[in-house]
Protein backbone atom coordinates (compact mmCIF):
# COMPACT_ATOMS: atom_id res chain seq x y z
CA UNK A 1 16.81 3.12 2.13
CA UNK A 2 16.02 3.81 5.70
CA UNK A 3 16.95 6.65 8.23
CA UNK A 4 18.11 5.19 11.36
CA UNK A 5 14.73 6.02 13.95
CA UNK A 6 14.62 7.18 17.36
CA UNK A 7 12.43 4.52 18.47
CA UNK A 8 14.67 1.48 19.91
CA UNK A 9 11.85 -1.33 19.38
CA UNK A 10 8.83 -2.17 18.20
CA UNK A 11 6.82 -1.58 21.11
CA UNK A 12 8.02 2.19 22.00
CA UNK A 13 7.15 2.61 18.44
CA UNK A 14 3.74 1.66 19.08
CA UNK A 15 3.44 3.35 22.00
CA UNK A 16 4.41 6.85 20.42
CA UNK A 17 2.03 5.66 17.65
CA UNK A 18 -0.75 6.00 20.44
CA UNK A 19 0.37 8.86 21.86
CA UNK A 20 -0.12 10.54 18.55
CA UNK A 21 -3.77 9.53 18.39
CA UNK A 22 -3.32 6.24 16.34
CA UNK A 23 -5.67 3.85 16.60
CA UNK A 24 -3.77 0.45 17.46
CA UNK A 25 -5.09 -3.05 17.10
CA UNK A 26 -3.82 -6.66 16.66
CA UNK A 27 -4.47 -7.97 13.57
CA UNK A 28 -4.49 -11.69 12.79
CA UNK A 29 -4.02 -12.20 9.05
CA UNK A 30 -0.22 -11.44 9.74
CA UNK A 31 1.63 -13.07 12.33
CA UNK A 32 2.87 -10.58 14.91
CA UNK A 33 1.31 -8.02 12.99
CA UNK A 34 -0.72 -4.69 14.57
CA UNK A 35 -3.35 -2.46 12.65
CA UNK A 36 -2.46 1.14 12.49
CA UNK A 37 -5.24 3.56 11.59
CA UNK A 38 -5.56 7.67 12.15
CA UNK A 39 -8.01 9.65 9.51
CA UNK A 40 -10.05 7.09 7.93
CA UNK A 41 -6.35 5.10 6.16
CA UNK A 42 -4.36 2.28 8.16
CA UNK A 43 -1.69 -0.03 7.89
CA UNK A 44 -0.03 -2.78 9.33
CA UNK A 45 2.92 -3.03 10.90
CA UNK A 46 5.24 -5.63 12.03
CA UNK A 47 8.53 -6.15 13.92
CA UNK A 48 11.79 -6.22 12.54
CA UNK A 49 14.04 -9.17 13.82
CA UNK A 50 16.80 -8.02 16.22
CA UNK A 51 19.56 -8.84 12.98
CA UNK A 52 18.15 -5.36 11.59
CA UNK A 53 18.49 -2.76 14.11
CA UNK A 54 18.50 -0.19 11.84
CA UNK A 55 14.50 -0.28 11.58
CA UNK A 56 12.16 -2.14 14.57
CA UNK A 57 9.13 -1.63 12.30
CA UNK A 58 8.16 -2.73 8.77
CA UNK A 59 5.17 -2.02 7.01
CA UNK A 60 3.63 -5.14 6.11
CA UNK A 61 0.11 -4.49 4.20
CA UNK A 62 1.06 -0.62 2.66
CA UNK A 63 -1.18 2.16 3.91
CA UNK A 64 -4.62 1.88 2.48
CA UNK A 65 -8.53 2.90 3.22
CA UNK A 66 -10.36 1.58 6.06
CA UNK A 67 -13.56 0.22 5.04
CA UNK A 68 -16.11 -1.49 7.47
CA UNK A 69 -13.10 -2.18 10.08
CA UNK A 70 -11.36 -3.83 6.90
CA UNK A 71 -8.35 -2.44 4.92
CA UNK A 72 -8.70 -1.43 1.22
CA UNK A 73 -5.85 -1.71 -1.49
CA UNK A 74 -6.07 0.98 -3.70
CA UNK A 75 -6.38 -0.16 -6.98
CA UNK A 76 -5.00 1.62 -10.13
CA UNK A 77 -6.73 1.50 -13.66
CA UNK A 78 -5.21 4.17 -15.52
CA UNK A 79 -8.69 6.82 -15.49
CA UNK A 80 -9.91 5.95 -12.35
CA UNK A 81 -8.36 4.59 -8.99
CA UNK A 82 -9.93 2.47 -6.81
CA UNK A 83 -10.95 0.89 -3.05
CA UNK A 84 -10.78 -3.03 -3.12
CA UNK A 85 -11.56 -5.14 -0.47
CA UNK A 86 -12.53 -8.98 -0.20
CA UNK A 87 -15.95 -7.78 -0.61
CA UNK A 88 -16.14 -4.43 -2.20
CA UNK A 89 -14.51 -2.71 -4.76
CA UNK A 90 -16.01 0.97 -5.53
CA UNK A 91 -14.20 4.47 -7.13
CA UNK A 92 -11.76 5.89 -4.56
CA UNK A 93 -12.74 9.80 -4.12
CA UNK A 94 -10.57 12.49 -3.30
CA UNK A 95 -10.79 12.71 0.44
CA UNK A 96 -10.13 9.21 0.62
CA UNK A 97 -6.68 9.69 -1.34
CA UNK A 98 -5.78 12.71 1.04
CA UNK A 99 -6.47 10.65 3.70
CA UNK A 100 -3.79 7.94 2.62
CA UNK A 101 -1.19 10.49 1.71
CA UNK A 102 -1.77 12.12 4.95
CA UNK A 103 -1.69 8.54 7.20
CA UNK A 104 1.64 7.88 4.97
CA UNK A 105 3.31 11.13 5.21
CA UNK A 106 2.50 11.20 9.35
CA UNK A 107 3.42 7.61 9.78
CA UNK A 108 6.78 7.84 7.99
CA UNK A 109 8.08 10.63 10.14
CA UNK A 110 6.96 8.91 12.90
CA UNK A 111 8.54 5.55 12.35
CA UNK A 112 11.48 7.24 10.79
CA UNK A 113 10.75 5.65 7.75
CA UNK A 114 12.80 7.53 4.47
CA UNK A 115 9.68 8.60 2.13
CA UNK A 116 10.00 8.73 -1.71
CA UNK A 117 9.94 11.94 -4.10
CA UNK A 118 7.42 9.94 -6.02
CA UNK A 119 5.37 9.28 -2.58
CA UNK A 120 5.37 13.23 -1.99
CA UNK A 121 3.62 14.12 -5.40
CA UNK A 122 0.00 11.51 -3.90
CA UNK A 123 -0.71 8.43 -3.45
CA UNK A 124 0.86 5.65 -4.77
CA UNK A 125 -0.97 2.27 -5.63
CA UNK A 126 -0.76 -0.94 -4.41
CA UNK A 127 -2.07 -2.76 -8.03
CA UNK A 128 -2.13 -1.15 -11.25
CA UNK A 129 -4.30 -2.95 -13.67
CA UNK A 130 -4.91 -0.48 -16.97
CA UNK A 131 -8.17 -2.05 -19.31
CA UNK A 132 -6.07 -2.32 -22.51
CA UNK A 133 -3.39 -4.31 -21.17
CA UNK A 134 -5.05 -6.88 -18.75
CA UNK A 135 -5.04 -10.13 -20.02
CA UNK A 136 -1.91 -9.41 -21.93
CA UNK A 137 0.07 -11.61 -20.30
CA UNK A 138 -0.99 -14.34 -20.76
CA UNK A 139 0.16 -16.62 -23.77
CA UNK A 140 -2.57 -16.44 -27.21
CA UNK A 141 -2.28 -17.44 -30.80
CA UNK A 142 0.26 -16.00 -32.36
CA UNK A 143 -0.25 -12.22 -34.02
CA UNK A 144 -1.45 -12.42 -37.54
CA UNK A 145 1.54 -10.99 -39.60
CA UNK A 146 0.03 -10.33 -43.21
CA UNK A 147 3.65 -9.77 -44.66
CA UNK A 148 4.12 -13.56 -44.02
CA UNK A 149 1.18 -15.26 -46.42
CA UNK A 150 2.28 -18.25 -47.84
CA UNK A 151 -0.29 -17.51 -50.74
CA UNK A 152 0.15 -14.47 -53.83
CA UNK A 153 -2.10 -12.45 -54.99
């Protein structure tokens, strides 16, 4: 759910983005889509057709570390969260998380976007892989049921 925002397009958005010491660049793995950054985190954002007035901006890769001029997903594991990128993927520390709760909180009121109670508490992940579930999913032999032996004792 959204709260109507202040901001009648995409571009005034932007522009008050800037204003409030933003850093703003095109970026071309999303069409249309601008890089957002302010305290070491970024995003990007993209417009929202006309049809949706309610919002002209949607966040299309979710706030994350900026690493090397690249974005990082944080990455979930259960005891430990962490910074991927294409190349990289090392142990996320503190600041870093502060940073992206801080970026998220700051760009929400900004945009007018409606933030979550679960959002408020820290950072929120964009991949949760815990080490005693992955590779779960996909399909094995079937469980060994001893209470099903076809021979007796």
């Amino acid at each position: 759910m959204f709260r109507k925002s202040r901001n009648s397009n995409f571009d005034q958005t932007i522009e008050i983005l800037r204003s409030h010491s933003f850093d703003v660049a095109p970026f071309a793995e999303v069409a249309g889509g601008v890089l957002v950054s302010k305290h070491g985190a970024g995003a990007v954002l993209v417009p929202v057709p006309e049809k949706n007035a309610s919002e002209p901006v949607a966040i299309a890769v979710s706030p994350g570390v900026m690493v090397a001029g690249k974005l990082g997903r944080l990455l979930d594991r259960g005891y430990q969260k962490f910074i991927k990128t294409p190349q990289f993927e090392f142990p996320a520390t503190a600041s870093q998380l502060q940073a992206i709760h801080m970026f998220t909180e700051e760009l929400n009121r900004i945009t007018g976007t409606l933030g979550l109670y679960n959002e408020s508490l820290g950072t929120t992940s964009d991949v949760y892989e815990y080490d005693r579930l992955k590779g779960r999913e996909a399909a094995g032999a079937a469980p060994v049921r001893p209470w099903d032996r076809d021979t007796g004792h």
